[in-house]
C-alpha atoms as a PDB file:
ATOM      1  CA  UNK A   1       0.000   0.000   0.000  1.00  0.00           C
ATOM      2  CA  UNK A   2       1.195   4.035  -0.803  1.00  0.00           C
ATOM      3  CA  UNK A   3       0.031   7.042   0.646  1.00  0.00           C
ATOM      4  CA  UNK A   4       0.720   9.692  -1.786  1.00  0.00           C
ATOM      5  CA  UNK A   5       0.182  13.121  -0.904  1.00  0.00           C
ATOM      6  CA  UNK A   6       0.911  16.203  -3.149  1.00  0.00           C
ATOM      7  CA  UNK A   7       0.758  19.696  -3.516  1.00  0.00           C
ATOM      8  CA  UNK A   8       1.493  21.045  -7.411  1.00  0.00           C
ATOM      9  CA  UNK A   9       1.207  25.038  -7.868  1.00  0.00           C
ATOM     10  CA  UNK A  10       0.800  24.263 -11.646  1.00  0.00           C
ATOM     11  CA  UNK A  11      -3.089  23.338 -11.767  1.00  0.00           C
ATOM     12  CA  UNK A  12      -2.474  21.278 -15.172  1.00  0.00           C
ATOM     13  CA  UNK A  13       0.076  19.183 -13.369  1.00  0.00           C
ATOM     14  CA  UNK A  14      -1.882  18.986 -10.408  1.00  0.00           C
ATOM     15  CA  UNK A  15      -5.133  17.973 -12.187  1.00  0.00           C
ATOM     16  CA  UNK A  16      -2.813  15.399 -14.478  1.00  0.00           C
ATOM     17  CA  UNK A  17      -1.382  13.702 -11.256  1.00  0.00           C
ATOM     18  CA  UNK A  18      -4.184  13.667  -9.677  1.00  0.00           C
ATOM     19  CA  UNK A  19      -5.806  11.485 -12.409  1.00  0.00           C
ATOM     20  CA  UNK A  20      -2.943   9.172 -12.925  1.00  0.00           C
ATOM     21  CA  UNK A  21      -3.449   8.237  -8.755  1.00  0.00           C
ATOM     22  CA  UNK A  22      -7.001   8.012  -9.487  1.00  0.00           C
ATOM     23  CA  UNK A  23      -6.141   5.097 -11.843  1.00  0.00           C
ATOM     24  CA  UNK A  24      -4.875   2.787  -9.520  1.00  0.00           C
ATOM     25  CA  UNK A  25      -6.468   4.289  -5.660  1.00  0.00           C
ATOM     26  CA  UNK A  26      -8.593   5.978  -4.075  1.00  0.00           C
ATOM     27  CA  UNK A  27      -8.966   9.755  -2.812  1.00  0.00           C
ATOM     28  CA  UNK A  28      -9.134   9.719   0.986  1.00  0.00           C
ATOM     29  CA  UNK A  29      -8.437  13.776   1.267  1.00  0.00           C
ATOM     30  CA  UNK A  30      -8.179  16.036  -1.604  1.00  0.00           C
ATOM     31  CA  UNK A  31      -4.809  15.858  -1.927  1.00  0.00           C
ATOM     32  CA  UNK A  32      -3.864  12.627  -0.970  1.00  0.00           C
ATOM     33  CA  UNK A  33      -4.350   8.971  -2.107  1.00  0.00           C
ATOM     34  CA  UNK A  34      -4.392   5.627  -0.910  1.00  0.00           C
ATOM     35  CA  UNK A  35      -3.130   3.130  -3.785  1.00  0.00           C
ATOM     36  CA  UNK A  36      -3.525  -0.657  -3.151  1.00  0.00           C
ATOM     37  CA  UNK A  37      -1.829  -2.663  -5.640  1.00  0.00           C
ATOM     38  CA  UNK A  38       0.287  -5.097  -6.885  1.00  0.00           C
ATOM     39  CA  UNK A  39       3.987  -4.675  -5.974  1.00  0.00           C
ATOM     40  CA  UNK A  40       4.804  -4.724  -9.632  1.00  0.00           C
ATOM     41  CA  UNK A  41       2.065  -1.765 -10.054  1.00  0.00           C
ATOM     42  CA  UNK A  42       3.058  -0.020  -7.086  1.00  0.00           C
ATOM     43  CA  UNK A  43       6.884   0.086  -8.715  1.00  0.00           C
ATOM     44  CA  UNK A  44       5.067   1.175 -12.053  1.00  0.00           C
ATOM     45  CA  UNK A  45       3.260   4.381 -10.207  1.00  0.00           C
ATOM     46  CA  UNK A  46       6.826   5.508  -8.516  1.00  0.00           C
ATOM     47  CA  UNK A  47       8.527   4.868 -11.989  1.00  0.00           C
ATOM     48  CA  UNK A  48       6.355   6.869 -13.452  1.00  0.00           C
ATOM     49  CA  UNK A  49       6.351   9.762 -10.268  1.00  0.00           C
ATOM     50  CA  UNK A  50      10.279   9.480 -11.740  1.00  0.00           C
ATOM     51  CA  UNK A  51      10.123   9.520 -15.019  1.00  0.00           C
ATOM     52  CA  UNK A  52       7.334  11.811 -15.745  1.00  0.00           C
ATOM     53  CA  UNK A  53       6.145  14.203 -12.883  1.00  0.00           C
ATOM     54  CA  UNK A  54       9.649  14.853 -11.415  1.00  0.00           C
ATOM     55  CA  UNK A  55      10.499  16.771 -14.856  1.00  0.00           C
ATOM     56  CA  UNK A  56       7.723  19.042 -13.683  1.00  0.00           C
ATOM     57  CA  UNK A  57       8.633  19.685 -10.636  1.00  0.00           C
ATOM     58  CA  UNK A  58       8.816  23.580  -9.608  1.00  0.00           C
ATOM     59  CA  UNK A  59      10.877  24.611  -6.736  1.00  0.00           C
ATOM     60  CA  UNK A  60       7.629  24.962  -4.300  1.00  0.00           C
ATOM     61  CA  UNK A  61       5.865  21.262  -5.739  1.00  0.00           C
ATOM     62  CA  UNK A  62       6.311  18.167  -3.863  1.00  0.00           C
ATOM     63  CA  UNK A  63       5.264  14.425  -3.636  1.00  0.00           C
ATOM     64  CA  UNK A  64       5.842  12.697  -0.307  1.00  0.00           C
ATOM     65  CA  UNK A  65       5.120   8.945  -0.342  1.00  0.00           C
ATOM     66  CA  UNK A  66       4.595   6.321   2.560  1.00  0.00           C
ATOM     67  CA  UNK A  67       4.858   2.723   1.916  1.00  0.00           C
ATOM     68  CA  UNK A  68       2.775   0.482   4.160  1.00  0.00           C
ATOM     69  CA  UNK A  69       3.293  -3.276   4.427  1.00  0.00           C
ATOM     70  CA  UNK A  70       0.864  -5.677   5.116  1.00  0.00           C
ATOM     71  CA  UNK A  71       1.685  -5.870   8.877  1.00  0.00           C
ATOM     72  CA  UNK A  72       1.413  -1.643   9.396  1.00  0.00           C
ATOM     73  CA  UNK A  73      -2.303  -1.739   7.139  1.00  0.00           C
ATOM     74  CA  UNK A  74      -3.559  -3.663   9.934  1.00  0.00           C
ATOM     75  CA  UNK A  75      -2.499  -1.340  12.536  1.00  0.00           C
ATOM     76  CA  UNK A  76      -4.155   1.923  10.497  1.00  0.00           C
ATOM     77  CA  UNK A  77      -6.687   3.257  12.904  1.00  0.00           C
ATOM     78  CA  UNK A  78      -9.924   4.885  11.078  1.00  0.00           C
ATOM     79  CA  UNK A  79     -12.718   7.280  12.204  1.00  0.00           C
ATOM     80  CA  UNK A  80     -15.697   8.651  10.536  1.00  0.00           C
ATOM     81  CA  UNK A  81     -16.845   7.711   6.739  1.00  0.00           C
ATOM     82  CA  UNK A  82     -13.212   6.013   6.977  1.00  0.00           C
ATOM     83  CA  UNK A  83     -13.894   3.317   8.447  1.00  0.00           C
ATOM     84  CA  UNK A  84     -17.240   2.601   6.630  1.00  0.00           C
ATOM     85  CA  UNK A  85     -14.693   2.085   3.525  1.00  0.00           C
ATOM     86  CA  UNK A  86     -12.926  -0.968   5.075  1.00  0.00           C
ATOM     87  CA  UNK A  87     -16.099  -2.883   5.858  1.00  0.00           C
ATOM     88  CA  UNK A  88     -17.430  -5.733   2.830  1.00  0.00           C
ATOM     89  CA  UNK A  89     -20.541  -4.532   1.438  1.00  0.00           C
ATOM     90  CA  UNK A  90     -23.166  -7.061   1.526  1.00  0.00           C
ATOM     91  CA  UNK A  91     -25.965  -6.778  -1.515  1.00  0.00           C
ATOM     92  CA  UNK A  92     -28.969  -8.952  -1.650  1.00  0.00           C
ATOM     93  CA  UNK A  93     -31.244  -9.448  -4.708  1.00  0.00           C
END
């Protein structure tokens, strides 16, 4: 798992970014996403943060990126609308 938060002054970059996360995660504040993914695809999306966005970069931008394993996912403590998004959904017909 990534946390990826960002803050772009360029609002084309910004919006761009923000769509490439939006690929592969989730939103969970308007800035930041939560990407659960292969470990092939998670070493695609920093690849990419590399090769593509870094170019971009102005000297007030930034990316800052958390890596979770398995064992720290379990110990993420949510509140609110949060932790409604970790619970199965059940749908009967």
């Amino acid at each position: 798992m990534l946390l990826v938060s960002y803050d772009f002054t360029d609002d084309r970059v910004r919006t761009k970014f923000s769509k490439f996360l939006s690929k592969f995660g989730r939103r969970i504040q308007y800035s930041v996403f939560e990407v659960r993914n292969s470990p092939r695809v998670l070493t695609n999306i920093l690849k990419e943060i590399e090769l593509v966005y870094k170019k971009q970069f102005s000297n007030t931008d930034s990316i800052i990126i958390f890596s979770a394993c398995a064992g720290c996912k379990k110990r993420v403590i949510r509140y609110g609308y949060a932790a409604n998004e970790e619970k199965d959904v059940l749908i009967f017909r």
